[in-house]
Protein backbone atom coordinates (compact mmCIF):
# COMPACT_ATOMS: atom_id res chain seq x y z
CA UNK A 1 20.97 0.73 26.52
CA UNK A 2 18.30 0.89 28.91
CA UNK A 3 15.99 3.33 27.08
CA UNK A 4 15.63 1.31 24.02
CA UNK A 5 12.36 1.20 24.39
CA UNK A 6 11.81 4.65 24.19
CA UNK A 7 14.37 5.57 21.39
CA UNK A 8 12.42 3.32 19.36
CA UNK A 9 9.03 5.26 20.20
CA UNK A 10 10.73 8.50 19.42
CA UNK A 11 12.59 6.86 16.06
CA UNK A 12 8.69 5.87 15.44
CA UNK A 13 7.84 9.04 16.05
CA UNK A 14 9.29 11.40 13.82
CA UNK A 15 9.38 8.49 10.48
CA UNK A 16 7.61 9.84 7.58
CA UNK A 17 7.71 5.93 6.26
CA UNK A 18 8.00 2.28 7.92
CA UNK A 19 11.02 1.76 9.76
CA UNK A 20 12.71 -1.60 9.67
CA UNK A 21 14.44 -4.31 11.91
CA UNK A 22 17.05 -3.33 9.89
CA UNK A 23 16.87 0.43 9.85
CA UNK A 24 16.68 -0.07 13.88
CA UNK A 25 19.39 -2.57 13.66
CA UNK A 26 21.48 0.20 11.92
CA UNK A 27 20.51 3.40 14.17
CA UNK A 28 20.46 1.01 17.67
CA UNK A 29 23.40 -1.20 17.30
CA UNK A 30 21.64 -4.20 19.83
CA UNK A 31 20.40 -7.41 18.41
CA UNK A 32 17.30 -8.14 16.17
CA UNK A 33 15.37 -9.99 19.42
CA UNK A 34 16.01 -7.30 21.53
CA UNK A 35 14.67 -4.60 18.69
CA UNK A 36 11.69 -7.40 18.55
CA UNK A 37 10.81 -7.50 22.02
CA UNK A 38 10.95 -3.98 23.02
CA UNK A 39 8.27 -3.06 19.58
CA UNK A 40 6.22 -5.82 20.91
CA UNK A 41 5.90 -4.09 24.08
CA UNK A 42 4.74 -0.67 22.85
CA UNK A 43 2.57 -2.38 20.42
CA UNK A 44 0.66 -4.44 23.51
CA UNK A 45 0.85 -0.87 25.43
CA UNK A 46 -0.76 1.24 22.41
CA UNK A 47 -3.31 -1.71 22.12
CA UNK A 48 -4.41 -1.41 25.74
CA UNK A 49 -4.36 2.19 25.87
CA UNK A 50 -6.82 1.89 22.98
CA UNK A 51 -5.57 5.40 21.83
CA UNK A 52 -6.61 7.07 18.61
CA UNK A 53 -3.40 5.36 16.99
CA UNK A 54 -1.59 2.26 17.11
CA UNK A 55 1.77 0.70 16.19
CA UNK A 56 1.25 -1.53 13.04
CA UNK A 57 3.84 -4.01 10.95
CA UNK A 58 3.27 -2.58 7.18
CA UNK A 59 4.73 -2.44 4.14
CA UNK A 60 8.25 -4.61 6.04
CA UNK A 61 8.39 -2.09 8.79
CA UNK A 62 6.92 -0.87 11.61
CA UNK A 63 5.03 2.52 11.48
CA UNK A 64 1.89 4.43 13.70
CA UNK A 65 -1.29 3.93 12.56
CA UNK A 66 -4.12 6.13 13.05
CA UNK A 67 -7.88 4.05 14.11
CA UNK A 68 -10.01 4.09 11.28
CA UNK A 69 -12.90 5.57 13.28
CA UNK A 70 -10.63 9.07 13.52
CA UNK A 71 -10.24 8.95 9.34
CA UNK A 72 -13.14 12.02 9.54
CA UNK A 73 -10.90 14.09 11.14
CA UNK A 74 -7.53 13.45 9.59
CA UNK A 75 -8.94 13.62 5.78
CA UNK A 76 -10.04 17.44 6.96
CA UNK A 77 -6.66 18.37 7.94
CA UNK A 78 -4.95 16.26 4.66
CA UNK A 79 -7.61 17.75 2.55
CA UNK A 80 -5.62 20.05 -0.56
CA UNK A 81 -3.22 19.13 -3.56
CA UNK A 82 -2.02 16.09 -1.40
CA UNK A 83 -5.33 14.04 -1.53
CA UNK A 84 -4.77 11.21 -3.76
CA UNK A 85 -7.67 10.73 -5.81
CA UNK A 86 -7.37 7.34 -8.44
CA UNK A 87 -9.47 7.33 -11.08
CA UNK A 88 -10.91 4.20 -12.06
CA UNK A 89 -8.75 3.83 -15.23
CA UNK A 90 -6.00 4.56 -12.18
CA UNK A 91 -7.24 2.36 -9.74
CA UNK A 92 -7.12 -0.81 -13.40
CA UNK A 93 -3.86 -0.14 -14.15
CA UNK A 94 -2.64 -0.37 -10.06
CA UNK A 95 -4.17 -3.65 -10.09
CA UNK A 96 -2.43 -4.99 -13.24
CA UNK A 97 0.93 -4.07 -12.04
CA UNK A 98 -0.02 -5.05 -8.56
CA UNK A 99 -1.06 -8.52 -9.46
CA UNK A 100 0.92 -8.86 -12.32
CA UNK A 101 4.27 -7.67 -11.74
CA UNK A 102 6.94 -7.38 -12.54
CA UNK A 103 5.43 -5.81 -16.12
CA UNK A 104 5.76 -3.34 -19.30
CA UNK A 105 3.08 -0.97 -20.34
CA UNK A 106 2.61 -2.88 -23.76
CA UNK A 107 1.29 -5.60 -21.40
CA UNK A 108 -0.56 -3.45 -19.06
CA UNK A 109 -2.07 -1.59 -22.36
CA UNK A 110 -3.67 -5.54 -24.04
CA UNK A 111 -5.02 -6.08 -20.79
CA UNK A 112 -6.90 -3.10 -20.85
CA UNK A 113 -7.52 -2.43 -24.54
CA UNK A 114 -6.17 1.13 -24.14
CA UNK A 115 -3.38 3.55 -24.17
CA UNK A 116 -2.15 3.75 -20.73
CA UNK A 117 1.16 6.17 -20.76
CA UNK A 118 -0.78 8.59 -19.11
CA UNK A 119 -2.20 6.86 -16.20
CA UNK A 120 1.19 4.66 -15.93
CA UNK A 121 3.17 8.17 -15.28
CA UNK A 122 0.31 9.40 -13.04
CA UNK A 123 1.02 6.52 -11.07
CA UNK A 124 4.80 7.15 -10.64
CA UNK A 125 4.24 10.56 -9.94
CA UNK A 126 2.12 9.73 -7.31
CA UNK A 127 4.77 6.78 -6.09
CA UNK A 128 2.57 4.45 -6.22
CA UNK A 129 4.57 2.42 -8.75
CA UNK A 130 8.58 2.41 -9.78
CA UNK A 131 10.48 1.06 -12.62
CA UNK A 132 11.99 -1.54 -11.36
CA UNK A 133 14.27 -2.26 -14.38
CA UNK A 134 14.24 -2.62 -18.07
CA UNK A 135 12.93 -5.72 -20.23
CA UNK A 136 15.86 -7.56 -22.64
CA UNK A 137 13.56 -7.24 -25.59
CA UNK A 138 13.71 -4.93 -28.68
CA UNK A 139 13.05 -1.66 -27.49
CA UNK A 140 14.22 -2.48 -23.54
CA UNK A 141 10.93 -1.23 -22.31
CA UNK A 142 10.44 -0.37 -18.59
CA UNK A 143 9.82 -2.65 -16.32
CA UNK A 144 7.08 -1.47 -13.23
CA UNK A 145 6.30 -3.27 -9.78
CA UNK A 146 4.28 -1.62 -6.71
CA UNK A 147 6.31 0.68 -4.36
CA UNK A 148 6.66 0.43 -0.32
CA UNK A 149 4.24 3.62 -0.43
CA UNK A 150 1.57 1.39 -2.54
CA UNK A 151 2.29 -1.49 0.65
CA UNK A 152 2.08 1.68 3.26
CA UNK A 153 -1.06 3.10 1.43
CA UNK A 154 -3.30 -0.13 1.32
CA UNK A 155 -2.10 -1.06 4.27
CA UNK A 156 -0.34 -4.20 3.21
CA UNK A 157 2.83 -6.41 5.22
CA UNK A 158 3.27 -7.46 1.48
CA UNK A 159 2.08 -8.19 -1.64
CA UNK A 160 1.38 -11.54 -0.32
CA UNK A 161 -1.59 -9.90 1.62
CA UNK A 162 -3.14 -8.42 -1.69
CA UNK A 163 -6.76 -10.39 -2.43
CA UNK A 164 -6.55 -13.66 -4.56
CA UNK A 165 -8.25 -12.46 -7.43
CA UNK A 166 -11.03 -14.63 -6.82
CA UNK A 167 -11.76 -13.50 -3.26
CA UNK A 168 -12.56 -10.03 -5.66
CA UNK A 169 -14.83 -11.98 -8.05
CA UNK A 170 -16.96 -13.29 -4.89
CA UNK A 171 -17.37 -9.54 -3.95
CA UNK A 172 -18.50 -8.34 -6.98
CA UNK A 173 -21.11 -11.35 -6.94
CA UNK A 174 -21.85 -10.08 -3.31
CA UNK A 175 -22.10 -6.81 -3.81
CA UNK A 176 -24.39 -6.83 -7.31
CA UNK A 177 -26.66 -9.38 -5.02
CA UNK A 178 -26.94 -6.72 -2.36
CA UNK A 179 -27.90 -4.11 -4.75
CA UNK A 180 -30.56 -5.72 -5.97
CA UNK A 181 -32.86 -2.89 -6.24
CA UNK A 182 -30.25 -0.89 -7.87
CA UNK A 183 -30.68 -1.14 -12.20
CA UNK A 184 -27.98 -2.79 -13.53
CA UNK A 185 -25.23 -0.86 -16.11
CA UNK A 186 -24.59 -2.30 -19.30
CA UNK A 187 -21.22 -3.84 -19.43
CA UNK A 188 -18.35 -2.12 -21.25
CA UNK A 189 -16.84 -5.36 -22.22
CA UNK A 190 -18.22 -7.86 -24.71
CA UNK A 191 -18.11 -11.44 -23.92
C-alpha cells in the first residue's frame, strides 16, 4: 500500500475519538511498525508546518489536536447545550473516581461527606465516567472508573499522566502564596 500514509491522515480525519494501533491495524491490514512509522511522519510534518492543529497520542490513540492559542475561536463555534460546564461538587467527585478507581458511590459519598447520586449520574451522562462493573458485596453496588472521553478531555495518554496528588497540594500552596493580596475564605472543612 503505498498511500498509507495518507489513508491514515484521512482515517484521522473524519474520527470523532482516538484511533488506535489497533483500530489501524484492523482497517489497514500492514504491520504495527509500519502503522508507527508512517504517524510519526505526519506528526513531524504537522509539527513543522506549525499549523493551527497537530497530531497528538491521547487517551491510547492517536487523534488531531487543535493549538491552545486557537481555543478563543473554537469555544465560539462549540458554544450551546454541548459546553461542558463541571461544577465544583462535579469537578470533587471526577477526582475521587479518577484517583481512586475502581470505586462505589458509598465510597465516593464518605469522602465527601455528601450525597452524591446526582453529580455521579451527571457525570455518566456527560461520559465522563462508566460503570465498569458491580461490587460482590450486599447490595452489588456499581462499580465507576474514568472513560477514554475523561483521557481525550484532559488530555491524558493515561491515567498514569494524572497529577500525584501531591504535585496538587504544592499548587494550592503556590497559588494561595501568589494571591497574597487576595482575603482568604474560611475553610469548609474542620480540622
Amino acid at each position: 500500500m503505498h498511500d498509507i500514509k495518507n489513508i491514515i491522515e484521512t482515517l484521522l480525519f473524519v474520527s470523532e475519538s482516538p484511533l488506535t494501533i489497533e483500530k489501524f491495524k484492523t482497517i489497514l491490514l500492514c504491520e504495527t511498525q509500519l502503522i508507527r512509522d508512517n504517524i510519526l511522519e505526519l506528526q513531524s510534518e504537522y509539527e513543522k508546518r506549525d499549523g493551527a492543529f497537530f497530531l497528538e497520542n491521547v487517551a491510547g490513540g492517536y487523534q488531531f489536536r487543535t493549538r491552545s492559542q486557537y481555543k478563543k475561536w473554537v469555544k465560539i463555534l462549540k458554544k450551546g447545550p454541548e459546553n461542558l460546564k463541571l461544577s465544583k461538587a462535579s469537578l470533587e467527585t471526577l477526582s475521587i473516581i479518577a484517583y481512586r478507581q475502581p470505586v462505589i458511590r458509598s465510597d465516593i459519598e464518605y469522602i465527601r461527606g455528601v450525597d452524591s447520586g446526582g453529580v455521579v449520574r451527571y457525570l455518566l451522562e456527560k461520559k465522563l465516567i462508566r460503570v465498569s462493573g458491580r461490587k460482590e458485596i450486599a447490595g452489588r453496588p456499581m462499580i465507576y472508573s474514568t472513560s477514554r472521553y475523561f483521557l481525550e478531555l484532559f488530555n491524558l495518554k493515561s491515567l498514569k499522566d494524572l497529577p500525584p496528588p501531591d504535585e496538587i497540594k504544592n499548587l494550592d500552596k503556590k497559588s494561595g502564596e501568589l494571591n497574597e493580596s487576595t482575603p482568604e475564605m474560611p475553610d469548609d472543612e474542620t480540622n
